[in-house]
C-alpha atoms as a PDB file:
ATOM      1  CA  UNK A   1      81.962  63.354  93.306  1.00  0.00           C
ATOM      2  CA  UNK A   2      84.590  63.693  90.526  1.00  0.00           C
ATOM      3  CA  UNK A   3      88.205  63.110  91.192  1.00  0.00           C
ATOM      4  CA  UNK A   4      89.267  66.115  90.633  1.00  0.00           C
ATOM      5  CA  UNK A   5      88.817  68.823  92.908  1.00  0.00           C
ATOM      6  CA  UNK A   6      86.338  71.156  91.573  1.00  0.00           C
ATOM      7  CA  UNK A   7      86.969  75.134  91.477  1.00  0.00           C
ATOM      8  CA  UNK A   8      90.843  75.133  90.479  1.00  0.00           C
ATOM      9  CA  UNK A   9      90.639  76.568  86.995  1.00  0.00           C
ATOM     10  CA  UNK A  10      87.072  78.598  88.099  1.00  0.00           C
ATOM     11  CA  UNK A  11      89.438  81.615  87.616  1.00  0.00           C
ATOM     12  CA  UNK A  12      89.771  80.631  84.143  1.00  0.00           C
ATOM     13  CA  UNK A  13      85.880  81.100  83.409  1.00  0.00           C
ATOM     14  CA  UNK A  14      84.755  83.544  81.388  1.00  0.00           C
ATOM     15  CA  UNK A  15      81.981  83.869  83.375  1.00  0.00           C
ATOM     16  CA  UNK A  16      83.905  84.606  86.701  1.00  0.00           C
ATOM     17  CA  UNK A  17      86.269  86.699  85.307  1.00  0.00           C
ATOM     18  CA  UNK A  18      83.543  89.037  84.034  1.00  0.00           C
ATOM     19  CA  UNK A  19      81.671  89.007  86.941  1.00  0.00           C
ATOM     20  CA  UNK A  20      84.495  89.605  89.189  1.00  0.00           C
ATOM     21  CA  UNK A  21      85.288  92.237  86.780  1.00  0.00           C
ATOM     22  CA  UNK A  22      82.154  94.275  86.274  1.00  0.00           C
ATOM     23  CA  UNK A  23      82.233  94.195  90.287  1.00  0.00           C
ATOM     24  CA  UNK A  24      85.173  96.035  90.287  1.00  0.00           C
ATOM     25  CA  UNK A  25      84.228  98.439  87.899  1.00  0.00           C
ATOM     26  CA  UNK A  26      80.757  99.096  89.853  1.00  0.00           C
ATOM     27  CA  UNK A  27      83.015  99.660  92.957  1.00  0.00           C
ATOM     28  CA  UNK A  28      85.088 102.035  91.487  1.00  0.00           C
ATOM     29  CA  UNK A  29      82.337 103.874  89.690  1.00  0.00           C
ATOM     30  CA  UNK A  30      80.028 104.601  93.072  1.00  0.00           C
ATOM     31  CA  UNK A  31      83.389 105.973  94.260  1.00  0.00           C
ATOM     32  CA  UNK A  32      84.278 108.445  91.466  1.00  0.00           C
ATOM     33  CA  UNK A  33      80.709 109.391  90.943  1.00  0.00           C
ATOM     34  CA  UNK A  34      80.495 110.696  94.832  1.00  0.00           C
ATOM     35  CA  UNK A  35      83.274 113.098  93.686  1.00  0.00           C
ATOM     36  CA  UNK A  36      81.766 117.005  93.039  1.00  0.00           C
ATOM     37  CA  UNK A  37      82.991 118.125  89.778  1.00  0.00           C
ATOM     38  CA  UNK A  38      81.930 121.671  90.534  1.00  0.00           C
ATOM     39  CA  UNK A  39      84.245 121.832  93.566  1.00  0.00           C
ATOM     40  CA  UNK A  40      86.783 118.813  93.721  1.00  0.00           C
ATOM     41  CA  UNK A  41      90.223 120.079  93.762  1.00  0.00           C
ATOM     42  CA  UNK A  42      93.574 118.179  93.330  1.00  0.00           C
ATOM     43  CA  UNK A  43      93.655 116.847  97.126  1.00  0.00           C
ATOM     44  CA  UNK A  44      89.862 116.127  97.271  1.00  0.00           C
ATOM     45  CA  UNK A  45      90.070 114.177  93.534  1.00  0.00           C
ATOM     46  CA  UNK A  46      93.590 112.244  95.091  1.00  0.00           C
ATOM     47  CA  UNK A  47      91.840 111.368  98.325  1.00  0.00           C
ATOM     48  CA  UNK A  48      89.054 109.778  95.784  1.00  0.00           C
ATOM     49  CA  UNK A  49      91.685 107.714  93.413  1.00  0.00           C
ATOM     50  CA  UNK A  50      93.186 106.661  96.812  1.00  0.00           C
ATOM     51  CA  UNK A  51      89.828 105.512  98.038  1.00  0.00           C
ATOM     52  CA  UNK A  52      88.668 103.715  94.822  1.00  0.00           C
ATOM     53  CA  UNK A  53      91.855 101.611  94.663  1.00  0.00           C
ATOM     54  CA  UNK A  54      91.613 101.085  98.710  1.00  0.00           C
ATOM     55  CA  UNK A  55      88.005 100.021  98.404  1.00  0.00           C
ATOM     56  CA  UNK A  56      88.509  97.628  95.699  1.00  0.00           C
ATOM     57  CA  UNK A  57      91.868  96.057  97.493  1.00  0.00           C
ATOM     58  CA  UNK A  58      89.936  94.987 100.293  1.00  0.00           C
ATOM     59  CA  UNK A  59      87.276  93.737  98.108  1.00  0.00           C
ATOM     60  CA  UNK A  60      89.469  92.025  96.103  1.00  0.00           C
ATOM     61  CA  UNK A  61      91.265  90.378  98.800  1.00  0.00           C
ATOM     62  CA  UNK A  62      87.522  89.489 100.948  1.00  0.00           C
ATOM     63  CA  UNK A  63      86.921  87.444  97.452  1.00  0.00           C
ATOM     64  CA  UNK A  64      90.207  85.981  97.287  1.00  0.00           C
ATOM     65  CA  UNK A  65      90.218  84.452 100.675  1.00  0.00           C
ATOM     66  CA  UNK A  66      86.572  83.516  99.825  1.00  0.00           C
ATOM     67  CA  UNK A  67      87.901  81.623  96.995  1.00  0.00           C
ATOM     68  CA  UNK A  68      89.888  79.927  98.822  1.00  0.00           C
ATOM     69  CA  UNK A  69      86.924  79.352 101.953  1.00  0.00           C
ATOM     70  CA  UNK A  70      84.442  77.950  98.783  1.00  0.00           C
ATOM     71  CA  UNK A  71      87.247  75.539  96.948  1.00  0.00           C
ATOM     72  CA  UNK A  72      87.891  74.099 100.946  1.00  0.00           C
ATOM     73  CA  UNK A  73      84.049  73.782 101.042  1.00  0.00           C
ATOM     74  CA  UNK A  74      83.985  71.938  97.654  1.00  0.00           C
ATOM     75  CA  UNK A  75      86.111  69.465  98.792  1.00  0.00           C
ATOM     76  CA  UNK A  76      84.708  68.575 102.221  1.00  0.00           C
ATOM     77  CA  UNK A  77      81.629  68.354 100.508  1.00  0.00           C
ATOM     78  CA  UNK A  78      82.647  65.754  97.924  1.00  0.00           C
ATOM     79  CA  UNK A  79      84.790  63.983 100.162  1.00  0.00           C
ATOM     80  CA  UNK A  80      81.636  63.814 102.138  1.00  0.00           C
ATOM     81  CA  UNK A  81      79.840  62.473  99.508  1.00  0.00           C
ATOM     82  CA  UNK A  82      82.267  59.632  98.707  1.00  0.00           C
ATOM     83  CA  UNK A  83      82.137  58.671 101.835  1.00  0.00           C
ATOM     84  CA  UNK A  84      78.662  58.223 102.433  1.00  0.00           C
ATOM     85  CA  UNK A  85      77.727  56.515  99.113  1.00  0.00           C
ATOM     86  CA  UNK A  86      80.739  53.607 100.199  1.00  0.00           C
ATOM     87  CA  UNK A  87      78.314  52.853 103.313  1.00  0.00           C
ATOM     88  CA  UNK A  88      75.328  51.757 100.767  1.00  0.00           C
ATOM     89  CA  UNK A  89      75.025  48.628 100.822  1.00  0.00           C
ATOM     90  CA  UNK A  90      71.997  48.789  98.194  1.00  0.00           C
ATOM     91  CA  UNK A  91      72.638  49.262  94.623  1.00  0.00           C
ATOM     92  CA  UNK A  92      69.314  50.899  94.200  1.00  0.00           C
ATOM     93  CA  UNK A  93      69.709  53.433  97.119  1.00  0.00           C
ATOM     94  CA  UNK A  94      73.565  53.827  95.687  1.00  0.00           C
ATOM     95  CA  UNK A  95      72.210  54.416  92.073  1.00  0.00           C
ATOM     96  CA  UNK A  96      69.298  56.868  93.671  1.00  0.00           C
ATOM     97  CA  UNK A  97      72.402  58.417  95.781  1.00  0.00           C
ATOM     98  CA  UNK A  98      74.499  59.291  92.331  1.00  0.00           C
ATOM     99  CA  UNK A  99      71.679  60.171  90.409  1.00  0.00           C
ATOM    100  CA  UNK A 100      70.831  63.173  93.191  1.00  0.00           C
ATOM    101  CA  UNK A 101      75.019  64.338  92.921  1.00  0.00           C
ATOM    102  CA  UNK A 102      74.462  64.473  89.327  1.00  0.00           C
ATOM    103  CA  UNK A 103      73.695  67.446  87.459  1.00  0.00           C
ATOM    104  CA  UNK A 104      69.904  67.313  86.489  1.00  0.00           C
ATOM    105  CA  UNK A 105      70.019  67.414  82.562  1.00  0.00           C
ATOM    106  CA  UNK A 106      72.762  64.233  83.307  1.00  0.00           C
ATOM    107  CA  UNK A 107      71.117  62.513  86.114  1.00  0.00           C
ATOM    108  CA  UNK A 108      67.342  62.028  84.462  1.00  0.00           C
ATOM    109  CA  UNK A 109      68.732  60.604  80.971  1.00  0.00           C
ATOM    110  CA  UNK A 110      71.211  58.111  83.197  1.00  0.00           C
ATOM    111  CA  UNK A 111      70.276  54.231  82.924  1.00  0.00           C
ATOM    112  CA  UNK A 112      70.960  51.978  85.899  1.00  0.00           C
ATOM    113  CA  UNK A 113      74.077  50.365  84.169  1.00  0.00           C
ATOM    114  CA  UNK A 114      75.278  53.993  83.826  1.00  0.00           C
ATOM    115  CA  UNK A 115      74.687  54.873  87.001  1.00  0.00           C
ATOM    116  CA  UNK A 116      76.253  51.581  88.354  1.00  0.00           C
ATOM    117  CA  UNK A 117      79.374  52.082  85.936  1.00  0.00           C
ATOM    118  CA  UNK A 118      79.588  55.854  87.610  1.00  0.00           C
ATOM    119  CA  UNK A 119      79.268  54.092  91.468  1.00  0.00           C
ATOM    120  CA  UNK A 120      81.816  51.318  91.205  1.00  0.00           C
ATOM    121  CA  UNK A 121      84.462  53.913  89.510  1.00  0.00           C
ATOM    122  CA  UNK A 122      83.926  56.470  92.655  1.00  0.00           C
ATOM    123  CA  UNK A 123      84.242  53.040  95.286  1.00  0.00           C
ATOM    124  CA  UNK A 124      87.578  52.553  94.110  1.00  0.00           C
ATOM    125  CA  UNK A 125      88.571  55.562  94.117  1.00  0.00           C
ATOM    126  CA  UNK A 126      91.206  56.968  96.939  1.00  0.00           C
ATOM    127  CA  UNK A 127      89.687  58.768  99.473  1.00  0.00           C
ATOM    128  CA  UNK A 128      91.394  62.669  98.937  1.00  0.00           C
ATOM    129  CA  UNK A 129      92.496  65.055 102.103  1.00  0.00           C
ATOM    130  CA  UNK A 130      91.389  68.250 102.240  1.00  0.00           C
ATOM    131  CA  UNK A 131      94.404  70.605 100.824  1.00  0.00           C
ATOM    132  CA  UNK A 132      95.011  74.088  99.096  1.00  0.00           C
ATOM    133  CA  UNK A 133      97.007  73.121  96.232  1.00  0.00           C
ATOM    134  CA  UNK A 134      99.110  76.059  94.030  1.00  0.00           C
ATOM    135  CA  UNK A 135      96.088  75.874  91.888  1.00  0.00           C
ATOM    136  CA  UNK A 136      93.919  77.335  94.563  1.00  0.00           C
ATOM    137  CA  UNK A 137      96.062  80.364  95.448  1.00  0.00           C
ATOM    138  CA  UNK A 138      96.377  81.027  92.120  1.00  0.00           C
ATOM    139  CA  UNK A 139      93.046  81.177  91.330  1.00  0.00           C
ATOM    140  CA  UNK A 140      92.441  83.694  94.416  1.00  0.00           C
ATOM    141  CA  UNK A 141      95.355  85.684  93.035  1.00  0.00           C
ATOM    142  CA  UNK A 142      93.673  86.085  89.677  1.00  0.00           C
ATOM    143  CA  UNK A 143      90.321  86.760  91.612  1.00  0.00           C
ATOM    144  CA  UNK A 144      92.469  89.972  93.676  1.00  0.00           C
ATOM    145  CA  UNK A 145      94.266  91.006  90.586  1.00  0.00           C
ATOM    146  CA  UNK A 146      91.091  91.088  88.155  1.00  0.00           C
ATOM    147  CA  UNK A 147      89.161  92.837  91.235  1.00  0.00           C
ATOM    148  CA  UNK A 148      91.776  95.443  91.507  1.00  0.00           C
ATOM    149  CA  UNK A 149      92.875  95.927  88.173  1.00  0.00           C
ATOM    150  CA  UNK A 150      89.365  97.043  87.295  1.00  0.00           C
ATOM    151  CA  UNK A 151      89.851 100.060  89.282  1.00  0.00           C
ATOM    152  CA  UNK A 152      92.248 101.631  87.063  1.00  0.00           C
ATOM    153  CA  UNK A 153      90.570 102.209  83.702  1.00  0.00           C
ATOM    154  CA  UNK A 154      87.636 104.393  86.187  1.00  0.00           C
ATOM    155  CA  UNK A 155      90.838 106.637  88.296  1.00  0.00           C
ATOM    156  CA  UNK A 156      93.544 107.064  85.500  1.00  0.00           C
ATOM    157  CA  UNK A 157      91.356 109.743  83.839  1.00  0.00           C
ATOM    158  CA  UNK A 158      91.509 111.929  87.226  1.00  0.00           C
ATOM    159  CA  UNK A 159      95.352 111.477  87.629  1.00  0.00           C
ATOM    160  CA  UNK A 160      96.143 113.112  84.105  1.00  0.00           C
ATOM    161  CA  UNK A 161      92.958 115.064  83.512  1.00  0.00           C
ATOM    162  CA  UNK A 162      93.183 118.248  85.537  1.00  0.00           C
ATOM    163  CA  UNK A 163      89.567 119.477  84.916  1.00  0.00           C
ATOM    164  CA  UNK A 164      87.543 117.054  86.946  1.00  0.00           C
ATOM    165  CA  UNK A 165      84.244 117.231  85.049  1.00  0.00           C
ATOM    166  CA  UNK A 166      86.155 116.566  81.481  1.00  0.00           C
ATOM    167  CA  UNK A 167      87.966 113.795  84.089  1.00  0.00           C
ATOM    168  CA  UNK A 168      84.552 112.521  85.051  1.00  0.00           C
ATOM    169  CA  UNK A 169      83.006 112.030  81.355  1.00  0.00           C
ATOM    170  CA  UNK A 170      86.204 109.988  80.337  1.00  0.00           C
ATOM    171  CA  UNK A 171      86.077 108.034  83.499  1.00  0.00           C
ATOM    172  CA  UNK A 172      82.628 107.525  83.132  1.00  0.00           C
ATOM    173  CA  UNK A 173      83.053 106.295  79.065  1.00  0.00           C
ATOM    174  CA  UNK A 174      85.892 104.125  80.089  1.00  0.00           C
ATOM    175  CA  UNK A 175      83.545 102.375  82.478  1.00  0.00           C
ATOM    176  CA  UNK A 176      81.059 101.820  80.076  1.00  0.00           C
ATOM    177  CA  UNK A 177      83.472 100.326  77.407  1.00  0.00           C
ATOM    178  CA  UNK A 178      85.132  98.037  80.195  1.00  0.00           C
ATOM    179  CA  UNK A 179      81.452  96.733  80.930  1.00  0.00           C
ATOM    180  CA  UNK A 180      80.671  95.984  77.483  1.00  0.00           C
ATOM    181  CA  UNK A 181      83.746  94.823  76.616  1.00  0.00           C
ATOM    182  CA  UNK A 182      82.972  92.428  79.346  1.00  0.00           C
ATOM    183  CA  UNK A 183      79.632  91.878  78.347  1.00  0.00           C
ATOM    184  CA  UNK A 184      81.030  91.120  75.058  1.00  0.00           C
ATOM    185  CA  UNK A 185      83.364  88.364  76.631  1.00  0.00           C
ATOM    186  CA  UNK A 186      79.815  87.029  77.900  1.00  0.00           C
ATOM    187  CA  UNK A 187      77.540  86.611  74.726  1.00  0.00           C
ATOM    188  CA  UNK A 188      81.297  84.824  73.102  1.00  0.00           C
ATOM    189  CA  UNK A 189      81.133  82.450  76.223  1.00  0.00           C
ATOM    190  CA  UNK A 190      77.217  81.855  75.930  1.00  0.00           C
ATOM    191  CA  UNK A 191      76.993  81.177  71.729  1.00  0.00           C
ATOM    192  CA  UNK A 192      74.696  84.601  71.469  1.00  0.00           C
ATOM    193  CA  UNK A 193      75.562  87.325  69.666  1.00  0.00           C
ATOM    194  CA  UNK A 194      77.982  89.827  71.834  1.00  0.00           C
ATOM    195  CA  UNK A 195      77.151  92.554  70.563  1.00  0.00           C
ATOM    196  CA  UNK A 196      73.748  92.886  72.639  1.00  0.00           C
ATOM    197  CA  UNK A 197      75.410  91.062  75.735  1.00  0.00           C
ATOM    198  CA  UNK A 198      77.590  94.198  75.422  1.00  0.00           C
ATOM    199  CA  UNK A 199      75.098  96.672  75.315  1.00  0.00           C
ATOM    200  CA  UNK A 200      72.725  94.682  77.824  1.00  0.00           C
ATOM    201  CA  UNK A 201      75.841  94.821  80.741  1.00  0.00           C
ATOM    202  CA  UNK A 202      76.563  98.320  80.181  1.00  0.00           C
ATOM    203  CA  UNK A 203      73.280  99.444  80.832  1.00  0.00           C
ATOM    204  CA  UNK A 204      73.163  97.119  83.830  1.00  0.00           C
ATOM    205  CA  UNK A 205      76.064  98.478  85.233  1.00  0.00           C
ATOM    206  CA  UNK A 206      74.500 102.032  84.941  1.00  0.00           C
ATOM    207  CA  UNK A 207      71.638 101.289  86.624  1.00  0.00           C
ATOM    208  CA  UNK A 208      73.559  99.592  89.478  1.00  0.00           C
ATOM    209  CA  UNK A 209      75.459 102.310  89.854  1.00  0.00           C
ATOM    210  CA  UNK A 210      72.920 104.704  89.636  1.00  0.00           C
ATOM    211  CA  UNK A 211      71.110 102.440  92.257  1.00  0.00           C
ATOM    212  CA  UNK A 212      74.513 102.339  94.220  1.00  0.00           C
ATOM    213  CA  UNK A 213      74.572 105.712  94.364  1.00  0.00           C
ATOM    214  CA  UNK A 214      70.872 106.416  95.595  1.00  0.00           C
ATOM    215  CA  UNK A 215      71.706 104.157  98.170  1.00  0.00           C
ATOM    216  CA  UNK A 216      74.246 106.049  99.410  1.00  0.00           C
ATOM    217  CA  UNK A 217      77.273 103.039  98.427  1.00  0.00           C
END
């Protein structure tokens, strides 16, 4: 129930960014790793690079426009919310009303005052539409752009690498140093150490993919 709307600078997390980043990787990894080293020539490995980056546009751009679908949500929800604590009439009930919005580590520490400080601010506040600011489509750009982008460092081995199994180890060790470089990004964000949040992602991502794979993705 905060004024601002919530979600605009989510591209901005480290957290997203990662995540939307490893995804891409992952994507582009089950693609490259269906490739047959033994007998991929240069048409089979450019159908591949062309498939990677295809696959990971239209990922990129399903969590774009999801972006945008979740930062809509977000704000019906909390306009929603303002609305519905200006019909209490009770202070208790209003106090109980905040108290459940709040995050839990916030909400069980809060004192009544507090709480009643937090209510009579969010009265009086103006009642917001529901709109897609530039914020908001910048935000799902970054999403696309990080999505796709993460394709690259997986396919630019097999566009200047003619052997495809010397293409497929670099490929494969450029994955692995984009997910713990990633990873790395992580355990800086969290206060740990980011060394092992490197090492930790990169061995997730290798068994997803390896899962991926087995799976038939």
């Amino acid at each position: 129930m905060a004024e601002e709307t919530p979600g605009r600078a989510r591209v901005l997390d480290p957290v997203e960014r990662a995540s939307e980043a490893i995804f891409g990787v992952l994507m582009a990894v089950s693609i490259t790793g269906s490739i047959s080293v033994a007998t991929a020539g240069s048409e089979e490995t450019r159908t591949m690079v062309f498939a990677a980056l295809g696959c990971n546009v239209a990922w990129g751009l399903t969590d774009a426009v999801m972006y945008l679908v979740s930062a809509v949500t977000e704000q019906n929800r909390r306009i929603m919310l303002l609305q519905r604590l200006r019909e209490i009439a009770d202070a208790r009930a209003a106090h109980e009303f905040v108290a459940a919005a709040l995050p839990s580590r916030f909400a069980g520490g809060a004192s009544a005052e507090t709480l009643e400080a937090i209510r009579k601010r969010l009265v009086v506040i103006p009642v917001p539409r529901v709109a897609l600011g530039a914020s908001d489509f910048a935000g799902a750009l970054g999403v696309f752009l990080i999505v796709v982008l993460a394709t690259f460092p997986v396919v630019i081995p097999f566009l200047f690498i003619r052997d495809a199994a010397l293409a497929m180890r670099v490929s494969n060790a450029l994955a692995i140093a984009t997910l713990y470089a990633y990873g790395h990004l992580l355990g800086r964000h969290a206060g740990g150490r980011p060394w092992r949040y490197g090492l930790s992602i990169a061995a997730i991502g290798v068994g997803l993919v390896a899962v991926i794979m087995a799976l038939g993705g």
